[in-house]
Protein backbone atom coordinates (compact mmCIF):
# COMPACT_ATOMS: atom_id res chain seq x y z
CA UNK A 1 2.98 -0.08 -10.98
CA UNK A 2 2.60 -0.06 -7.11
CA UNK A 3 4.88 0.27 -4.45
CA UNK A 4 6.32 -2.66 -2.95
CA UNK A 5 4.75 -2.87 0.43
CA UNK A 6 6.70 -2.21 3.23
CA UNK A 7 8.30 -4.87 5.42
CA UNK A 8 8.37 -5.21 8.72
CA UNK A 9 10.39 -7.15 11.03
CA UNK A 10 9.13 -7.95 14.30
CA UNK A 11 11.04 -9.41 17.05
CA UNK A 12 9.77 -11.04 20.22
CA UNK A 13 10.83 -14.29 22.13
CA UNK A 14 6.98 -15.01 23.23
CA UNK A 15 5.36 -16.28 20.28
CA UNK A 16 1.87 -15.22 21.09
CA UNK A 17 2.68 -11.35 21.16
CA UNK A 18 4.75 -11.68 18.06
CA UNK A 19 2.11 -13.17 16.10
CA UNK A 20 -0.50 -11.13 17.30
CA UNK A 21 1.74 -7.70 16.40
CA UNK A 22 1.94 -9.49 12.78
CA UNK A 23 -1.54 -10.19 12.87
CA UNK A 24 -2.30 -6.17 13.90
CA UNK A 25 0.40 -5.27 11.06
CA UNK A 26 -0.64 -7.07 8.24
CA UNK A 27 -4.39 -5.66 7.52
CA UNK A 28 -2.36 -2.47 6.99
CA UNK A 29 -0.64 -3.64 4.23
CA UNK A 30 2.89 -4.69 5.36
CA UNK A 31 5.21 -7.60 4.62
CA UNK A 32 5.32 -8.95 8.27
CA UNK A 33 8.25 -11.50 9.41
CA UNK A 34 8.53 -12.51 12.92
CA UNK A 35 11.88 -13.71 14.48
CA UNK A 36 11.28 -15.49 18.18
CA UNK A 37 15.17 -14.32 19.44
CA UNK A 38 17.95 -12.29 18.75
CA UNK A 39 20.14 -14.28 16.82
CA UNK A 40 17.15 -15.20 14.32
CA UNK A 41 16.23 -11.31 14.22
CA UNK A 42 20.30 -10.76 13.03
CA UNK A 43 19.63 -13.09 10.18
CA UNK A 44 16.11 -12.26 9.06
CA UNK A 45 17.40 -8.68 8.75
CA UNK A 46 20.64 -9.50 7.07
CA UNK A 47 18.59 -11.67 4.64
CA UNK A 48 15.45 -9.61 4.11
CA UNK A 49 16.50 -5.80 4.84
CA UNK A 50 13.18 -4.43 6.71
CA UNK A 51 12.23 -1.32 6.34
CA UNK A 52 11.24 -1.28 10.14
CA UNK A 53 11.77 -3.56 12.72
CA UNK A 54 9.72 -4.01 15.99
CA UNK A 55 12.61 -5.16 18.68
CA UNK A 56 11.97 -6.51 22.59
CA UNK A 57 14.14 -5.32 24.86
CA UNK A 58 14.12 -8.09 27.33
CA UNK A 59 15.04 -11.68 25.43
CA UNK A 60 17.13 -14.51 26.51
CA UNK A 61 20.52 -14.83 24.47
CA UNK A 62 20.77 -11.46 22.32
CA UNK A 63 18.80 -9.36 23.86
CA UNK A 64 17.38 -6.40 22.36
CA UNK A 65 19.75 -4.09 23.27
CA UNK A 66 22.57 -5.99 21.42
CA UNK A 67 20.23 -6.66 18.18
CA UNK A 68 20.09 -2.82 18.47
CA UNK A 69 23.49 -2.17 18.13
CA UNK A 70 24.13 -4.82 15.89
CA UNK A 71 21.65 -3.68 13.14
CA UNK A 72 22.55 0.13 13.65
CA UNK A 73 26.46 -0.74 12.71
CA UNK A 74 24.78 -1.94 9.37
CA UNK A 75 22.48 1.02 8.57
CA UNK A 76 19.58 3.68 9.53
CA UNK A 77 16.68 1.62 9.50
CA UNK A 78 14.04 2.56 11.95
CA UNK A 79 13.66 0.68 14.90
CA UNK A 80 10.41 0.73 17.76
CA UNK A 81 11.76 -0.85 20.96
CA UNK A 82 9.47 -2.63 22.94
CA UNK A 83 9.22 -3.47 26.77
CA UNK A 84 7.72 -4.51 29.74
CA UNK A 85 9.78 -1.79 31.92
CA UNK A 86 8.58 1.24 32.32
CA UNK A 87 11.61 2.76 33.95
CA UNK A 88 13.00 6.09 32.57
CA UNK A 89 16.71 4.42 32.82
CA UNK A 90 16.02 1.76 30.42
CA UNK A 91 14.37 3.80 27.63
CA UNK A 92 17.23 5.83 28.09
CA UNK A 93 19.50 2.55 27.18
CA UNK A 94 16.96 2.35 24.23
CA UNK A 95 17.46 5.50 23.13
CA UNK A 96 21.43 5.68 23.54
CA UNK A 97 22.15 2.13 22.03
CA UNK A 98 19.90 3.85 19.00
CA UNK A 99 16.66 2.93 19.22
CA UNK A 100 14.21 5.58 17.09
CA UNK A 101 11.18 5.17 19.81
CA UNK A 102 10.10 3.38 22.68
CA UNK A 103 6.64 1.70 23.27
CA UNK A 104 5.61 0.66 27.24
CA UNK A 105 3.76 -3.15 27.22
CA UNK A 106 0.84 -3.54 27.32
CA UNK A 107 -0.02 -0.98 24.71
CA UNK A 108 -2.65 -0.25 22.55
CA UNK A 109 -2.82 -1.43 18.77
CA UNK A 110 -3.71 1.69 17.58
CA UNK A 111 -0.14 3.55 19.45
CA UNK A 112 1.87 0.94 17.54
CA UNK A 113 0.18 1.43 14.23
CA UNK A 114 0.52 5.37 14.84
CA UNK A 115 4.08 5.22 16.01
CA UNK A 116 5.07 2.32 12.64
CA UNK A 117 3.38 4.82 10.28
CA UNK A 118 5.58 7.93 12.05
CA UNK A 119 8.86 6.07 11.69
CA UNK A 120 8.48 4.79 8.30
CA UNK A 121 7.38 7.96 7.31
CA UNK A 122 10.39 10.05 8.78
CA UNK A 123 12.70 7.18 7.04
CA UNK A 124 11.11 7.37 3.43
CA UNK A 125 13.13 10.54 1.79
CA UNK A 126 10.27 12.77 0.08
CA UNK A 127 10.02 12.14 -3.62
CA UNK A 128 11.90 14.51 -6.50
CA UNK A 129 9.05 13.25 -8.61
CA UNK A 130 6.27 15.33 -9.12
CA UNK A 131 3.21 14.54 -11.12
CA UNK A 132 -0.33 15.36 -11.70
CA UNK A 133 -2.23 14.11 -15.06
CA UNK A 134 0.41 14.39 -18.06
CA UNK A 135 2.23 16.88 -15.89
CA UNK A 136 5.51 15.69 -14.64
CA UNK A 137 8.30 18.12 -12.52
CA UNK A 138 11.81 16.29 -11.36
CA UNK A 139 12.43 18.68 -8.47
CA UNK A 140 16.39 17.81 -8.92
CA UNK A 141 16.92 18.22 -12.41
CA UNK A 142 14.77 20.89 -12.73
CA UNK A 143 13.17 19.20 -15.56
CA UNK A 144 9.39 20.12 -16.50
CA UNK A 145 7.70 17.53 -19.04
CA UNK A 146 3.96 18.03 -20.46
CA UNK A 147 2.71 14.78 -22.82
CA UNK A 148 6.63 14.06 -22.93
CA UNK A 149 7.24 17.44 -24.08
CA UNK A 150 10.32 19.62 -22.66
CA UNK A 151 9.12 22.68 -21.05
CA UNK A 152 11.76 25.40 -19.89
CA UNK A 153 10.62 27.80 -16.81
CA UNK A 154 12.26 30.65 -15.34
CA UNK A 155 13.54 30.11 -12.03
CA UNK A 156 9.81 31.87 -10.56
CA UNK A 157 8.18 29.98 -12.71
CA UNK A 158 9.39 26.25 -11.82
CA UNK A 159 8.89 27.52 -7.99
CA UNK A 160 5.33 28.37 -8.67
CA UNK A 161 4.60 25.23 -10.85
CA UNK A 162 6.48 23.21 -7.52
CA UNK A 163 3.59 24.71 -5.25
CA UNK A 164 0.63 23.93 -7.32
CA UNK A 165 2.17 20.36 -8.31
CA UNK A 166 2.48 19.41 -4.23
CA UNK A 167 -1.01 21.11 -3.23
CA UNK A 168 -3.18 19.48 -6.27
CA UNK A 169 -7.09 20.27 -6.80
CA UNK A 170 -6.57 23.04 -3.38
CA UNK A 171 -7.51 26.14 -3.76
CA UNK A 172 -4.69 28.64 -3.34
CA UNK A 173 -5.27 31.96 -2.74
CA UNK A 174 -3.43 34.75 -4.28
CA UNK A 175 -1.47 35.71 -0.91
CA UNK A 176 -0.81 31.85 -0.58
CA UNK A 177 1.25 31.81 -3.48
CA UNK A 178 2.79 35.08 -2.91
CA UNK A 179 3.74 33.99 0.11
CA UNK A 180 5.08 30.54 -0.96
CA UNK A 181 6.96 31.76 -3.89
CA UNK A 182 7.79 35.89 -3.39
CA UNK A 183 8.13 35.31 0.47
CA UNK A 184 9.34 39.25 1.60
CA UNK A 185 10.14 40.37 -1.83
CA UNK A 186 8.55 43.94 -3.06
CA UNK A 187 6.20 42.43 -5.78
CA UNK A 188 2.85 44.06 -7.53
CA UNK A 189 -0.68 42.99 -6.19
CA UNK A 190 -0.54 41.48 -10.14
CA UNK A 191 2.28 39.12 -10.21
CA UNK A 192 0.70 36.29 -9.30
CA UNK A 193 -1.64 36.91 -12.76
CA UNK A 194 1.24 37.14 -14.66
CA UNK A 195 2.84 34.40 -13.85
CA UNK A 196 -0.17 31.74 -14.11
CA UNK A 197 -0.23 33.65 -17.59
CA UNK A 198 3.12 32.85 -18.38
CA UNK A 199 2.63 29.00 -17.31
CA UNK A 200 -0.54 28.66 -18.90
CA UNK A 201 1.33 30.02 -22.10
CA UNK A 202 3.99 27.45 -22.18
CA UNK A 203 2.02 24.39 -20.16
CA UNK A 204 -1.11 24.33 -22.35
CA UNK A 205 -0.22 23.57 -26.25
CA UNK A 206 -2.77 23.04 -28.96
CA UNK A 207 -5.31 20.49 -27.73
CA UNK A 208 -3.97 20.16 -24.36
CA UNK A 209 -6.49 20.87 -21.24
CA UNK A 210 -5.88 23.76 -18.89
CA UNK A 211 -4.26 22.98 -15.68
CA UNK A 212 -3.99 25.92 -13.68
CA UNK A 213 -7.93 26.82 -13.58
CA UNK A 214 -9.33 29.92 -12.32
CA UNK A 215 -11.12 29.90 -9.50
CA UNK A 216 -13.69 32.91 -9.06
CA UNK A 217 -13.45 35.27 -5.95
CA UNK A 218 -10.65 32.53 -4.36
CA UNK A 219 -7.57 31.66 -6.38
CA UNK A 220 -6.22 29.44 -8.65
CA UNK A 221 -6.05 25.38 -8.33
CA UNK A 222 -4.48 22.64 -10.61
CA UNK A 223 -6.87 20.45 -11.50
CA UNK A 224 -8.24 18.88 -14.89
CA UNK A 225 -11.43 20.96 -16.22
């Protein structure tokens, strides 16, 4: 199943420059509401919980500042001030009334795309769930799991398995892995060997494809055959 797409909440008391920033968002794949005023932006949020909201500054009634400080009392979610000021002393308001980032009208599309995709990616928690073909690692329980079956590592085992399982089908090099598993210890040239051995022994049972191939004069790489 796919991930919900992410929703966005964009607040701005000129209609055209709200609907255009929805119109800019939504080709990308986000839920876009639009709320023309402070008060409607408390509500929307309350009612739909955003995963991001896009707030004015500078709006009659509730002004963004106040939104700002309403939502944080609630929660963390990331929030991209806008404004027509360019003045140091009111991104500094921004900032201190807890704004995540500041954007400068008129800007271009392609800064508020970059900055959305920055903030929702600093606010999504990296996954425990590791996976790659019939290959699952659970980074918090520790819990390895081939075709549904239970696999128990040793401690440098599950760390080696964690490196290949978040670089899949690259090509790590012997002093890569050394590196991201033996750091300064004193180790043999041959350890790395050994250990693919050891996870190719219990990884691969009878009729299962190799994972961990062999890649001549470079390194290893998990990838199907």
């Amino acid at each position: 199943m796919s991930p919900a797409p992410r929703r966005i909440l964009v607040v701005d008391d000129d209609p055209m420059v709200a609907t255009t920033i929805q119109r800019v968002l939504r080709p990308e794949g986000y839920d876009v509401d639009v709320a023309l005023g402070g008060e409607a932006a408390l509500q929307q949020a309350h009612a739909h919980r955003p995963d991001l909201v896009v707030l004015d500054l500078m709006m009659p009634g509730i002004d963004g500042l106040e939104v700002c400080r309403q939502l944080r009392v609630n929660g963390s979610l990331p929030i991209l001030m806008l404004t027509a000021r360019s003045g140091t002393a009111d991104r500094v308001r921004g900032l201190d009334t807890g704004a995540d980032d500041y954007l400068v009208k008129p800007f271009a599309y392609t800064e508020l795309l970059a900055r959305v995709r920055a903030l929702l990616r600093r606010a999504t928690p990296p996954s425990t769930l590791l996976q790659f073909a019939d290959l699952t690692l659970e980074v918090e329980t520790r819990e390895v799991r081939r075709s549904g079956r239970l696999v128990q590592l040793t401690a440098k085992e599950f760390a080696l398995l964690t490196h290949f399982l978040r670089h899949p089908r690259l090509v790590l090099t012997r002093d890569q892995l050394l590196s991201a598993v033996w750091a300064d210890e004193e180790t043999d040239d041959n350890v790395v060997a050994v250990y693919i051995g050891y996870l190719r022994t219990k990884l691969d049972g009878a009729g299962e494809p190799r994972l961990i191939q062999t890649v001549r004069g470079f390194g290893y790489s998990l990838r199907e055959a």
